[in-house]
N, C-alpha and C. Protein backbone atom coordinates (compact mmCIF):
# COMPACT_ATOMS: atom_id res chain seq x y z
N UNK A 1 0.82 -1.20 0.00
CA UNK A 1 0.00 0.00 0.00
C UNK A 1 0.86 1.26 0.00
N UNK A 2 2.23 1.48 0.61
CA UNK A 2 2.88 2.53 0.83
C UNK A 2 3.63 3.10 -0.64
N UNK A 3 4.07 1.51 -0.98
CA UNK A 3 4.12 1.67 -2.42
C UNK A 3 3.49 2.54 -3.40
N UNK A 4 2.53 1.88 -3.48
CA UNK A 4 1.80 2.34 -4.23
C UNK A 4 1.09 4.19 -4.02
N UNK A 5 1.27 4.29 -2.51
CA UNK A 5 1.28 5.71 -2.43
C UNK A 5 1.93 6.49 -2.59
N UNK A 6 3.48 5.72 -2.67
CA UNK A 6 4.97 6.77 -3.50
C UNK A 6 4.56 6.84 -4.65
N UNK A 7 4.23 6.04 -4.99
CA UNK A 7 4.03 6.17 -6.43
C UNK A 7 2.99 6.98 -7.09
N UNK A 8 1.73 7.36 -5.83
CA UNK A 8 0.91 8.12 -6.45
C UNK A 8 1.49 9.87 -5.97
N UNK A 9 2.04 9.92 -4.82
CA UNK A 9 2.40 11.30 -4.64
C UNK A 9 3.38 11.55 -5.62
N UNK A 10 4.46 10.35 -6.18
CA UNK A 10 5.30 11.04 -7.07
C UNK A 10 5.00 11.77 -8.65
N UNK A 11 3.70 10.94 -8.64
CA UNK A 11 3.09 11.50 -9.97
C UNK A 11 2.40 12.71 -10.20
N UNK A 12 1.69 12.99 -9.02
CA UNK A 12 1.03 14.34 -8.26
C UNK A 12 1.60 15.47 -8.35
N UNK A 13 3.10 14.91 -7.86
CA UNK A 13 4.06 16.52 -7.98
C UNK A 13 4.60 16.27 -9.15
N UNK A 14 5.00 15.37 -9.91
CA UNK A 14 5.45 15.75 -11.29
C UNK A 14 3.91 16.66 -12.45
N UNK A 15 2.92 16.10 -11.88
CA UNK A 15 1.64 16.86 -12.61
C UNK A 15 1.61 18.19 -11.90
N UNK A 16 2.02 18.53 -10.55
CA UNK A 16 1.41 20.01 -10.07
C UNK A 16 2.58 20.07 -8.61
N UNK A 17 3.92 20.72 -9.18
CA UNK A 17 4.99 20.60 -8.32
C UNK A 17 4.44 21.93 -7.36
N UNK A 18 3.33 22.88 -7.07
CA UNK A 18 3.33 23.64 -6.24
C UNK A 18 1.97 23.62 -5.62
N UNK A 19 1.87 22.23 -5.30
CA UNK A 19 0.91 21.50 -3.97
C UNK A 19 1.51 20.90 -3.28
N UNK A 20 1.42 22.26 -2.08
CA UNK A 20 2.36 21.56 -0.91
C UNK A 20 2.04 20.58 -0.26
N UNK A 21 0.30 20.53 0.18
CA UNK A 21 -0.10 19.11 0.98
C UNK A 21 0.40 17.69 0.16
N UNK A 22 0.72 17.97 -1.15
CA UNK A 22 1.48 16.85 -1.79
C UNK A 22 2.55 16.09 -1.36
N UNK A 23 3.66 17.18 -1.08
CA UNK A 23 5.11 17.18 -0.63
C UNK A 23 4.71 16.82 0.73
N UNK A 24 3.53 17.37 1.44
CA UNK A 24 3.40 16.82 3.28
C UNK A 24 3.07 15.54 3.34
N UNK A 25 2.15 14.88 2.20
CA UNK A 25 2.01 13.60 2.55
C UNK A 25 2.78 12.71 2.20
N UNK A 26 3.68 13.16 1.07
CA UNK A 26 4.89 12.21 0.97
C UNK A 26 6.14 11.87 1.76
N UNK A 27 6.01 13.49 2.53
CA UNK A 27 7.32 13.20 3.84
C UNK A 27 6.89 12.21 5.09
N UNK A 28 5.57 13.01 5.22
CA UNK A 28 4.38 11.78 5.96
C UNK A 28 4.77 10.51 5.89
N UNK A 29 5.05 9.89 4.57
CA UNK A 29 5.08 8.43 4.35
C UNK A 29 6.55 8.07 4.52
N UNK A 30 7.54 9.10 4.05
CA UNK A 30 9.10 8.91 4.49
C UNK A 30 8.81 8.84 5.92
N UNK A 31 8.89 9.81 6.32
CA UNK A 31 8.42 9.56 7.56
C UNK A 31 8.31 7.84 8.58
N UNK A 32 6.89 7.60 8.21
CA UNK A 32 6.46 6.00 8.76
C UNK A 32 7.47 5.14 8.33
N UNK A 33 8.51 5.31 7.05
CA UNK A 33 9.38 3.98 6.68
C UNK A 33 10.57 4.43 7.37
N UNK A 34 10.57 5.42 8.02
CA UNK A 34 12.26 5.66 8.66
C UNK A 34 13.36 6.79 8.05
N UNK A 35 12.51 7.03 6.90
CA UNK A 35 13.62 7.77 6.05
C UNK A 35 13.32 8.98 6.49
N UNK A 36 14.18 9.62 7.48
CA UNK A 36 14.11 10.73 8.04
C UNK A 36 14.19 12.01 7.08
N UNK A 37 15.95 11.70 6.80
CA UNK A 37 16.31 12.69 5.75
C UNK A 37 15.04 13.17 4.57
N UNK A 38 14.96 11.96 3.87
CA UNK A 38 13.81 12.20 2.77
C UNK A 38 12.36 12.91 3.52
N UNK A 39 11.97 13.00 4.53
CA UNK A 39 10.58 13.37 4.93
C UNK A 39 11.04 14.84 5.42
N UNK A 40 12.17 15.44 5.95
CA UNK A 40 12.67 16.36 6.33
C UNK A 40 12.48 17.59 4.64
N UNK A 41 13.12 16.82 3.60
CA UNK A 41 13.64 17.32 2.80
C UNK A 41 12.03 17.20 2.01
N UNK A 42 11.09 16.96 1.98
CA UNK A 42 9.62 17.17 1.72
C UNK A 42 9.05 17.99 2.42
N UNK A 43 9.31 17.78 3.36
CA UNK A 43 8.61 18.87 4.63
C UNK A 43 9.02 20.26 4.37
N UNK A 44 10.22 20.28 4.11
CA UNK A 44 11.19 21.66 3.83
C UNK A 44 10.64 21.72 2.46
N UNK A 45 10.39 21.03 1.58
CA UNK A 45 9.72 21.89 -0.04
C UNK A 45 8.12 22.01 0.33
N UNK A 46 7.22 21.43 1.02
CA UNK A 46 6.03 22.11 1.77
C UNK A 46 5.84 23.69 1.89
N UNK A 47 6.85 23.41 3.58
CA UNK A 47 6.95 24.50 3.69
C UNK A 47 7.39 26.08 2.75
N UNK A 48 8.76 25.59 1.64
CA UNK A 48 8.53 26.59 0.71
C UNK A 48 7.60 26.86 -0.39
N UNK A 49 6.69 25.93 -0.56
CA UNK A 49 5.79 26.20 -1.45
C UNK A 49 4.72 27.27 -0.68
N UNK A 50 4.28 26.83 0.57
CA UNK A 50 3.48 27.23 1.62
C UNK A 50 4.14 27.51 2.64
N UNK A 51 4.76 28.91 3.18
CA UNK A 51 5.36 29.06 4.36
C UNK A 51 4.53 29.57 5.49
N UNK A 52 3.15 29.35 5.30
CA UNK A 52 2.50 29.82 6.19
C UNK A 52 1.33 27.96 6.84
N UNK A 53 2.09 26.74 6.53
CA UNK A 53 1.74 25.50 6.28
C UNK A 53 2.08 25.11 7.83
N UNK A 54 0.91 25.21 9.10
CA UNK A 54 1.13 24.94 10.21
C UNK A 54 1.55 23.43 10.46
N UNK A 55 1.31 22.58 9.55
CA UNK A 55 0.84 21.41 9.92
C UNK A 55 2.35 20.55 9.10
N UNK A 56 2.96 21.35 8.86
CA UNK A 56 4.41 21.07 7.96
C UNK A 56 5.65 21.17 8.95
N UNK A 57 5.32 22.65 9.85
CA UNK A 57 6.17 22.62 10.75
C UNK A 57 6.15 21.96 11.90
N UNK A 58 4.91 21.65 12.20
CA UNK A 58 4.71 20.56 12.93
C UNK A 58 5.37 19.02 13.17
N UNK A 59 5.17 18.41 11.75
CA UNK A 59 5.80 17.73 11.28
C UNK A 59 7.08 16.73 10.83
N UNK A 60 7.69 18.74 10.99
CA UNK A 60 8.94 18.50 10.52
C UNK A 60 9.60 18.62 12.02
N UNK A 61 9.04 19.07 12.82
CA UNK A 61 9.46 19.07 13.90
C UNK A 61 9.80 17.85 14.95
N UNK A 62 8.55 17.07 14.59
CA UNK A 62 8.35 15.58 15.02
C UNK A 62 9.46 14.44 14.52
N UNK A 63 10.19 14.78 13.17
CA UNK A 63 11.00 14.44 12.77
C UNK A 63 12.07 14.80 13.33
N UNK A 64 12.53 16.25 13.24
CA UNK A 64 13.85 16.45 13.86
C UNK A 64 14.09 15.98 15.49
N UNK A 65 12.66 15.75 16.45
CA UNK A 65 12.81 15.28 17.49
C UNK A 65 13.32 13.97 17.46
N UNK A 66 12.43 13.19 16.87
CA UNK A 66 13.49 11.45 15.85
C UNK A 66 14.97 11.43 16.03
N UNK A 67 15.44 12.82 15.30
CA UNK A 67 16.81 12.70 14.78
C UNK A 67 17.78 13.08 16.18
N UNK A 68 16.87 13.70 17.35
CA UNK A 68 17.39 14.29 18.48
C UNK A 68 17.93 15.72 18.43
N UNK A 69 17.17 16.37 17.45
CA UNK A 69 17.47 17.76 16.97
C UNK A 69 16.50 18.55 18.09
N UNK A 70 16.61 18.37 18.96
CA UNK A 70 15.50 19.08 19.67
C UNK A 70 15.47 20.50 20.29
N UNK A 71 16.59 20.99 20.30
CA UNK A 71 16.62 22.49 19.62
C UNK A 71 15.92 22.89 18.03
N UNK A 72 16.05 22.33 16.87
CA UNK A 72 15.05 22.34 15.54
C UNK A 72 13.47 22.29 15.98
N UNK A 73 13.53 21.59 16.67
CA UNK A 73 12.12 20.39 16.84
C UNK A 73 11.27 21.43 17.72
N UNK A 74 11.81 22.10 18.66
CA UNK A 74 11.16 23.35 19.58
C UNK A 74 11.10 24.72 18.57
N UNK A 75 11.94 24.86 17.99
CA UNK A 75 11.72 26.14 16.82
C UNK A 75 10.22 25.35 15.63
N UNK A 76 10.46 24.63 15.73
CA UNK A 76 9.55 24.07 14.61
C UNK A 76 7.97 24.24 15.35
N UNK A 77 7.82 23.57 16.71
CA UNK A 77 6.54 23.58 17.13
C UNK A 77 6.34 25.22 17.44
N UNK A 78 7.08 25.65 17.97
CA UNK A 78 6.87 27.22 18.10
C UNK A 78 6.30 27.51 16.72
N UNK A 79 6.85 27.89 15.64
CA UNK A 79 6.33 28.35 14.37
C UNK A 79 5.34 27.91 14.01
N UNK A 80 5.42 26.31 14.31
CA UNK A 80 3.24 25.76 13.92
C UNK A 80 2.63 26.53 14.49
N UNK A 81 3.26 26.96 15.97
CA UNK A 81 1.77 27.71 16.95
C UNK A 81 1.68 28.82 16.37
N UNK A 82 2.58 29.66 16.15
CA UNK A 82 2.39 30.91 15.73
C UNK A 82 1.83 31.52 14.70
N UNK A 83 1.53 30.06 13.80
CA UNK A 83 1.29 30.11 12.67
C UNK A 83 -0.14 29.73 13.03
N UNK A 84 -0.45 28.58 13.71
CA UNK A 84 -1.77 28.44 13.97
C UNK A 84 -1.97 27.92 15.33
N UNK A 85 -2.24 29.02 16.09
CA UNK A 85 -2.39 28.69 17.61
C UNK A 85 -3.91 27.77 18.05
N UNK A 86 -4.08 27.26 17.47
CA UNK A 86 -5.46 26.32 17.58
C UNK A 86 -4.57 25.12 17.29
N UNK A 87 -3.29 24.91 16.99
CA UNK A 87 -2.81 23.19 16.85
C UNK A 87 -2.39 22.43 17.71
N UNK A 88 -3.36 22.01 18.62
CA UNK A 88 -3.23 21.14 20.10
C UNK A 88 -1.79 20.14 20.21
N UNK A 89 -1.87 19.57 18.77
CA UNK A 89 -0.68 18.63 18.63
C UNK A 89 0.81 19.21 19.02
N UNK A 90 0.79 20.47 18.59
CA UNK A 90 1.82 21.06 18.55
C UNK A 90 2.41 21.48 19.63
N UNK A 91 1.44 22.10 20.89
CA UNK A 91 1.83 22.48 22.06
C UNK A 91 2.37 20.91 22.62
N UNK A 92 1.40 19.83 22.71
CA UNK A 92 1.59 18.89 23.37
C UNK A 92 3.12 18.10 22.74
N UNK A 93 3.32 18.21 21.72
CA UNK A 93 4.56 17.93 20.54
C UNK A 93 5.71 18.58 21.24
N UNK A 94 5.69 19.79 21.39
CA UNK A 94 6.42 20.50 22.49
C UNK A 94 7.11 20.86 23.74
N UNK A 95 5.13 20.14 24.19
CA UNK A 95 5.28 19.80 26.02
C UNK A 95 6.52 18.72 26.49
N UNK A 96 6.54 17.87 25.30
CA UNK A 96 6.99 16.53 25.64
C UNK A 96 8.58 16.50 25.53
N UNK A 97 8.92 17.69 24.94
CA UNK A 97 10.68 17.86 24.74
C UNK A 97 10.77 18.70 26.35
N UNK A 98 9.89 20.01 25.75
CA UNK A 98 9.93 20.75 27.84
C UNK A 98 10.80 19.59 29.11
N UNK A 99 9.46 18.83 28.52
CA UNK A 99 9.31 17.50 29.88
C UNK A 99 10.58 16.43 30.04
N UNK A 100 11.04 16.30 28.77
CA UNK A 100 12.31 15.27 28.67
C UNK A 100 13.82 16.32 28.86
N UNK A 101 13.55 17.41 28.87
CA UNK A 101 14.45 18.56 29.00
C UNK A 101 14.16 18.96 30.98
N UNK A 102 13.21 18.64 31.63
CA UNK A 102 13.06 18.35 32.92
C UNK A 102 12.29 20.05 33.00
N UNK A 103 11.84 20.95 32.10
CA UNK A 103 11.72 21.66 32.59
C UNK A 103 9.46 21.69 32.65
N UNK A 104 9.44 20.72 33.84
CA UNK A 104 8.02 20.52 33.87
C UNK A 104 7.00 21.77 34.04
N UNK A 105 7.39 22.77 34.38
CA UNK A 105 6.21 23.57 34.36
C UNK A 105 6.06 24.32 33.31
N UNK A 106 6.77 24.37 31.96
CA UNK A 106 6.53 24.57 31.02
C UNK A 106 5.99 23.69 30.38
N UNK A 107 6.67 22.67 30.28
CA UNK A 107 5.53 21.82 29.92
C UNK A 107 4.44 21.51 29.90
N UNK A 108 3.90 21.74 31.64
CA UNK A 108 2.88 21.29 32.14
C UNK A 108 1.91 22.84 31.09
N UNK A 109 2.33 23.97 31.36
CA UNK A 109 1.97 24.79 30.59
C UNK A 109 1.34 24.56 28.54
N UNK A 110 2.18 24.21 28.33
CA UNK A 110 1.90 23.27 26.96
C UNK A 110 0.83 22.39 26.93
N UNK A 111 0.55 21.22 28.06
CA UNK A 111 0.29 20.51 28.09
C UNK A 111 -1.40 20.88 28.63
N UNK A 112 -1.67 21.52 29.11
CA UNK A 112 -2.61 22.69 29.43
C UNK A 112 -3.58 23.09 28.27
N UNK A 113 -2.62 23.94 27.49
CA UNK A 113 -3.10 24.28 26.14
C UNK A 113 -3.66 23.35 25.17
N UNK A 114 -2.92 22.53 25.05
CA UNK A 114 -3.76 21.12 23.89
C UNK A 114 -5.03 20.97 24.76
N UNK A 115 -4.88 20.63 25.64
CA UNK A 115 -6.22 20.28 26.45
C UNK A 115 -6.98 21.03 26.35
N UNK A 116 -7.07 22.64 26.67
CA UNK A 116 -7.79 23.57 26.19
C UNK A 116 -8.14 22.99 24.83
N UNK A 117 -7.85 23.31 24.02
CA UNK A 117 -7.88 23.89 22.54
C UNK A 117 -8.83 22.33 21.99
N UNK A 118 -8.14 21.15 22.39
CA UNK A 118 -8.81 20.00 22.08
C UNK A 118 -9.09 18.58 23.18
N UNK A 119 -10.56 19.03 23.89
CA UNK A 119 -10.46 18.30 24.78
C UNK A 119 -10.50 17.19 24.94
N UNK A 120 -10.56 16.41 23.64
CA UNK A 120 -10.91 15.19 23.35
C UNK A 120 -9.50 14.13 22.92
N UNK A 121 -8.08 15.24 23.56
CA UNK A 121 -6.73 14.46 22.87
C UNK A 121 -6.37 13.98 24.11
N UNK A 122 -6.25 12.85 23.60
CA UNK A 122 -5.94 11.59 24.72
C UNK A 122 -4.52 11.68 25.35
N UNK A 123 -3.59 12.04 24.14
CA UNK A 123 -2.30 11.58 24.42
C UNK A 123 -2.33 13.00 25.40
N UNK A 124 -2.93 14.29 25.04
CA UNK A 124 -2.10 15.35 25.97
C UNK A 124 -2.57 15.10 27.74
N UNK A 125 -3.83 14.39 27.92
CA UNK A 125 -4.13 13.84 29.12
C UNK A 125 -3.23 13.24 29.76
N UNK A 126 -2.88 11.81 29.23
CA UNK A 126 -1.46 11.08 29.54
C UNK A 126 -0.11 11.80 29.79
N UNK A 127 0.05 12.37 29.14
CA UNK A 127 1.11 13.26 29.15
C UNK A 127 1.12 14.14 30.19
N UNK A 128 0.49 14.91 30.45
CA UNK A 128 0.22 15.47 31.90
C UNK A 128 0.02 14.74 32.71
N UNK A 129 -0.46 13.76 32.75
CA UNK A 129 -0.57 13.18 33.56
C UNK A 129 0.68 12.19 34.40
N UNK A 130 1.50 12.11 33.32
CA UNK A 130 2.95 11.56 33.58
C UNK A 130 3.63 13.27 34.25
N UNK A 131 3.43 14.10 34.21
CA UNK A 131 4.27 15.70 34.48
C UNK A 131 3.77 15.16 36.30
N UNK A 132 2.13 15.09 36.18
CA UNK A 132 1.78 15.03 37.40
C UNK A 132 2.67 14.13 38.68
N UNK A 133 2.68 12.95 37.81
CA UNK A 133 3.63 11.71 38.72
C UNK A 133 4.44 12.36 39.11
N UNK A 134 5.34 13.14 38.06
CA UNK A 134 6.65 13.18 38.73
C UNK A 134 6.85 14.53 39.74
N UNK A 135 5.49 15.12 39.48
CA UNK A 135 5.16 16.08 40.99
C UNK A 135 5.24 15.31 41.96
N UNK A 136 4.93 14.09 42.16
CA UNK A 136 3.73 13.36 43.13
C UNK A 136 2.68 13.48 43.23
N UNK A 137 2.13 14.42 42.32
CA UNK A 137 0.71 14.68 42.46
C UNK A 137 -0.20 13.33 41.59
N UNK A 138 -0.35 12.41 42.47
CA UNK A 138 -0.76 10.94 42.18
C UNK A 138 -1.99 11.41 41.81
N UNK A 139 -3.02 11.83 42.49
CA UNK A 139 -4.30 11.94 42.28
C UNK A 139 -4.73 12.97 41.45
N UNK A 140 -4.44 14.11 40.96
CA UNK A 140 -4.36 14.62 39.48
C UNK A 140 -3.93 13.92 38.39
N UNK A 141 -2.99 12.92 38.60
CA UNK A 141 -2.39 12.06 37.53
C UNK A 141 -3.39 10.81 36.98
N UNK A 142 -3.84 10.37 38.43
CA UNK A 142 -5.43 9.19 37.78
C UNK A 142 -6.45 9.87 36.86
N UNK A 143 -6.77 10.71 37.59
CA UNK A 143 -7.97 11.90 37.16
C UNK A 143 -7.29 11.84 35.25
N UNK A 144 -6.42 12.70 35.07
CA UNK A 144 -5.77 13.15 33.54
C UNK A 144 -6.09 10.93 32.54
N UNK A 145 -5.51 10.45 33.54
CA UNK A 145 -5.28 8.69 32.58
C UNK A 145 -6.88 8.19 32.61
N UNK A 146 -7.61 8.87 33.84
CA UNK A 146 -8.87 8.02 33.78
C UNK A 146 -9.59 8.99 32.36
N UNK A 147 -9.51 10.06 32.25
CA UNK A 147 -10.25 10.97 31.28
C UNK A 147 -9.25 10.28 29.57
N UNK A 148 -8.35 10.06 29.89
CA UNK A 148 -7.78 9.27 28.42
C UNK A 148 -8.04 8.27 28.35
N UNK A 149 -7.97 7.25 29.33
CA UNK A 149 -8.87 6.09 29.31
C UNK A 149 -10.17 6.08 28.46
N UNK A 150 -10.94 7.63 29.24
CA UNK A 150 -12.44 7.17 28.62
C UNK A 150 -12.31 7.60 27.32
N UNK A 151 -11.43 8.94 27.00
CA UNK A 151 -11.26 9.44 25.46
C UNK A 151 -10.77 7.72 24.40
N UNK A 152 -10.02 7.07 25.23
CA UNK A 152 -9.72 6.43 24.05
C UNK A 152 -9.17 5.12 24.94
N UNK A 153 -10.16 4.07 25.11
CA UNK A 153 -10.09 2.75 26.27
C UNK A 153 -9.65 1.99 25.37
N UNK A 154 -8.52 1.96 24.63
CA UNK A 154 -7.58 0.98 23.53
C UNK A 154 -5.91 1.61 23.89
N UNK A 155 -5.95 2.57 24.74
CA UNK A 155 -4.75 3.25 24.97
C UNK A 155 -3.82 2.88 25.97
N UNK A 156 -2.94 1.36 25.60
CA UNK A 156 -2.48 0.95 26.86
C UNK A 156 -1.88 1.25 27.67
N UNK A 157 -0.86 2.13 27.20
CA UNK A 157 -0.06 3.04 27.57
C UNK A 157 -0.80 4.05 29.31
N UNK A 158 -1.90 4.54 29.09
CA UNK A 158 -2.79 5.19 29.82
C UNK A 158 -3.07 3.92 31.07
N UNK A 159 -3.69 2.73 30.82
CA UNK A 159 -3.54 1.94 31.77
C UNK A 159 -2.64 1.50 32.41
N UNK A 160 -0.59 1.74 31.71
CA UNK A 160 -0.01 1.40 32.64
C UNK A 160 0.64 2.20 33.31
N UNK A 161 0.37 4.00 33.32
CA UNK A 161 0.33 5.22 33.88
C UNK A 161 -0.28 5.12 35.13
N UNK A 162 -1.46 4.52 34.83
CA UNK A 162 -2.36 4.86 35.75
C UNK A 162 -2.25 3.67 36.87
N UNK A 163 -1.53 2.72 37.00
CA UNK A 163 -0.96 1.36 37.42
C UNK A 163 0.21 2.13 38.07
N UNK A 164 0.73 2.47 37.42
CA UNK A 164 2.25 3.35 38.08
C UNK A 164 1.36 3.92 39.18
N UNK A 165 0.61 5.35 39.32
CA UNK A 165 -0.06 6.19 39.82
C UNK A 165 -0.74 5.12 41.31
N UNK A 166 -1.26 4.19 41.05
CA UNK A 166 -1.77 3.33 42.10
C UNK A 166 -0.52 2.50 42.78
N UNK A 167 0.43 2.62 41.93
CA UNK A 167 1.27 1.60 42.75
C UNK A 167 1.78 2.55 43.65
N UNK A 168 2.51 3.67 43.20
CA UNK A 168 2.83 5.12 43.83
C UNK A 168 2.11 5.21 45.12
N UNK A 169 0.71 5.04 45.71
CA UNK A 169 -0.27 5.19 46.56
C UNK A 169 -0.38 4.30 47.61
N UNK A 170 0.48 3.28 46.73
CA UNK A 170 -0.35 2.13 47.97
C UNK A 170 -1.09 0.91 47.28
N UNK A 171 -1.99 1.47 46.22
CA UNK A 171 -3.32 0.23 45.55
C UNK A 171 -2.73 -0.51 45.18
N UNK A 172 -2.41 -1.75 45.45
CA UNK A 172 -1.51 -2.87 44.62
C UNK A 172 -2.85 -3.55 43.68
N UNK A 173 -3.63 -3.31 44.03
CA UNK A 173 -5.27 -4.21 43.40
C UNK A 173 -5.39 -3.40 42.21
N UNK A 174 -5.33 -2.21 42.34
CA UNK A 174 -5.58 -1.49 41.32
C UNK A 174 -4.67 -1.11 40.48
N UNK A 175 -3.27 -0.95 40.73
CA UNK A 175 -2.24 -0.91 39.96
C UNK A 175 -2.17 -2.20 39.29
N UNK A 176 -2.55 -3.46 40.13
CA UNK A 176 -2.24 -4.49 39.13
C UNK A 176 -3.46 -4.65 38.18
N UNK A 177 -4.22 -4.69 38.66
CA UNK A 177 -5.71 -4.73 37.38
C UNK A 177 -5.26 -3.91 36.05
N UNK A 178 -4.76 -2.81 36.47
CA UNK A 178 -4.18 -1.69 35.22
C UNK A 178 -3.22 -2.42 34.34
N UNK A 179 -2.20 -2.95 35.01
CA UNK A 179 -0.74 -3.53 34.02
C UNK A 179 -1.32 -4.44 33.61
N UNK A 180 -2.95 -5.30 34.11
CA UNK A 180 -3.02 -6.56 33.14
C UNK A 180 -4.11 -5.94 31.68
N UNK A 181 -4.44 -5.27 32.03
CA UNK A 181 -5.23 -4.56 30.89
C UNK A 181 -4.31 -4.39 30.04
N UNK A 182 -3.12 -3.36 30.35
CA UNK A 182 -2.29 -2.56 29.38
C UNK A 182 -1.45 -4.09 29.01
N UNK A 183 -1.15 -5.36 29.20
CA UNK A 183 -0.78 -6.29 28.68
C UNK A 183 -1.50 -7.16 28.21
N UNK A 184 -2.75 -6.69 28.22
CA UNK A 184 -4.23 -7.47 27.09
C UNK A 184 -3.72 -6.81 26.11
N UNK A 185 -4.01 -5.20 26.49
CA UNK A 185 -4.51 -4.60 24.47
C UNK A 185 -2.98 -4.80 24.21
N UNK A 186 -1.55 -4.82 24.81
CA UNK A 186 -0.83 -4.87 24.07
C UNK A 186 0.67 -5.84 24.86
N UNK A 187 0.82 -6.63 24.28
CA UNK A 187 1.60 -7.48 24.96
C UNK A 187 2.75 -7.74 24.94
N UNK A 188 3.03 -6.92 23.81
CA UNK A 188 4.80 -6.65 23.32
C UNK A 188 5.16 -5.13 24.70
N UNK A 189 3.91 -4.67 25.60
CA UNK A 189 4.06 -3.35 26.31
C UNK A 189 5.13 -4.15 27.72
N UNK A 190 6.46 -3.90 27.64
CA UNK A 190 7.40 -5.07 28.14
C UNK A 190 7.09 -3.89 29.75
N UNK A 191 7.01 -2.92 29.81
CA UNK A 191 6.97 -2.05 31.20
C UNK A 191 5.71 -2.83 31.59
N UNK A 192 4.73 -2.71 31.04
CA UNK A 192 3.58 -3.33 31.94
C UNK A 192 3.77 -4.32 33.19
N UNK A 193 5.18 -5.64 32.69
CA UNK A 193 5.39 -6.58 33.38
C UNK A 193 5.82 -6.24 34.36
């Protein structure tokens, strides 16, 4: 199938080389196969076709985080927002370098905003909700995994947050009920064990 979608974006831009969502969905697909460079170097003719293309810098940002460019990767989500401050992905895209950079209350700040903007994104729940743990703030942290839970109860990841969060407390009943869930929907999830 991916094939066959190189093959249709490559024909796309040889018929109409100044459609940028063209060039985004083909880095898109570099992208999913690994080829960093190549999805970088799509993303970057996007963006010059369209430099006002929120969803490019976004993107490309997510990539350079891949590559561990995460100085790029923070200029990049900055410019999606600025470009379009309604892109939840982007703050939370953001939050998550803040957070691996230790500086949590910016993050947590980021992480805030997606939620605002889109209350229905699972991952920025989780994600705060991991900022929360490492407050100790256990019981803001269930609250954030139980609301991603309900946004999206296939999210194993969220059940073994929220297992952490109970084990943190005390609940061994309930932390363990959590890690066997999050090793139902997914069993290659080797932390669960």
């Amino acid at each position: 199938e991916l094939g066959r979608a190189m093959v249709d974006f490559n024909m796309a831009i040889e018929l109409d080389p100044a459609e940028a969502i063209t060039y985004y969905n083909r880095g898109g697909a570099y992208a999913d196969q690994g080829e960093l460079d190549k999805a970088i170097a799509d993303y970057n003719k996007a963006i010059e076709v369209d430099p006002a293309y929120a969803n490019a810098y976004n993107s490309r940002g997510a990539v350079y985080y891949k590559q561990g460019e995460l100085g790029k990767a923070i200029a990049d989500y900055s410019k999606a927002i600025e470009l379009d401050p309604q892109l939840a992905v982007a703050y939370s895209n953001r939050g998550l370098i803040y957070f691996n950079q230790g500086e949590l209350g910016t993050a947590m700040v980021d992480y805030n905003k997606a939620i605002e903007l889109d209350p229905a994104y699972a991952d920025a729940y989780i994600s705060r909700g991991v900022v929360y743990c490492d407050q100790g703030e256990f019981e803001k942290a269930i609250v954030d995994y139980n609301m991603a839970i309900e946004l999206d109860p296939q999210r194993e990841v969220a059940y073994n947050n929220r297992g952490d969060a109970y084990y943190q407390q005390g609940e061994l009943d309930k932390a363990i009920a959590d890690y066997n869930m999050a090793i139902e929907l997914d069993p290659q999830l080797a932390v669960a064990y």
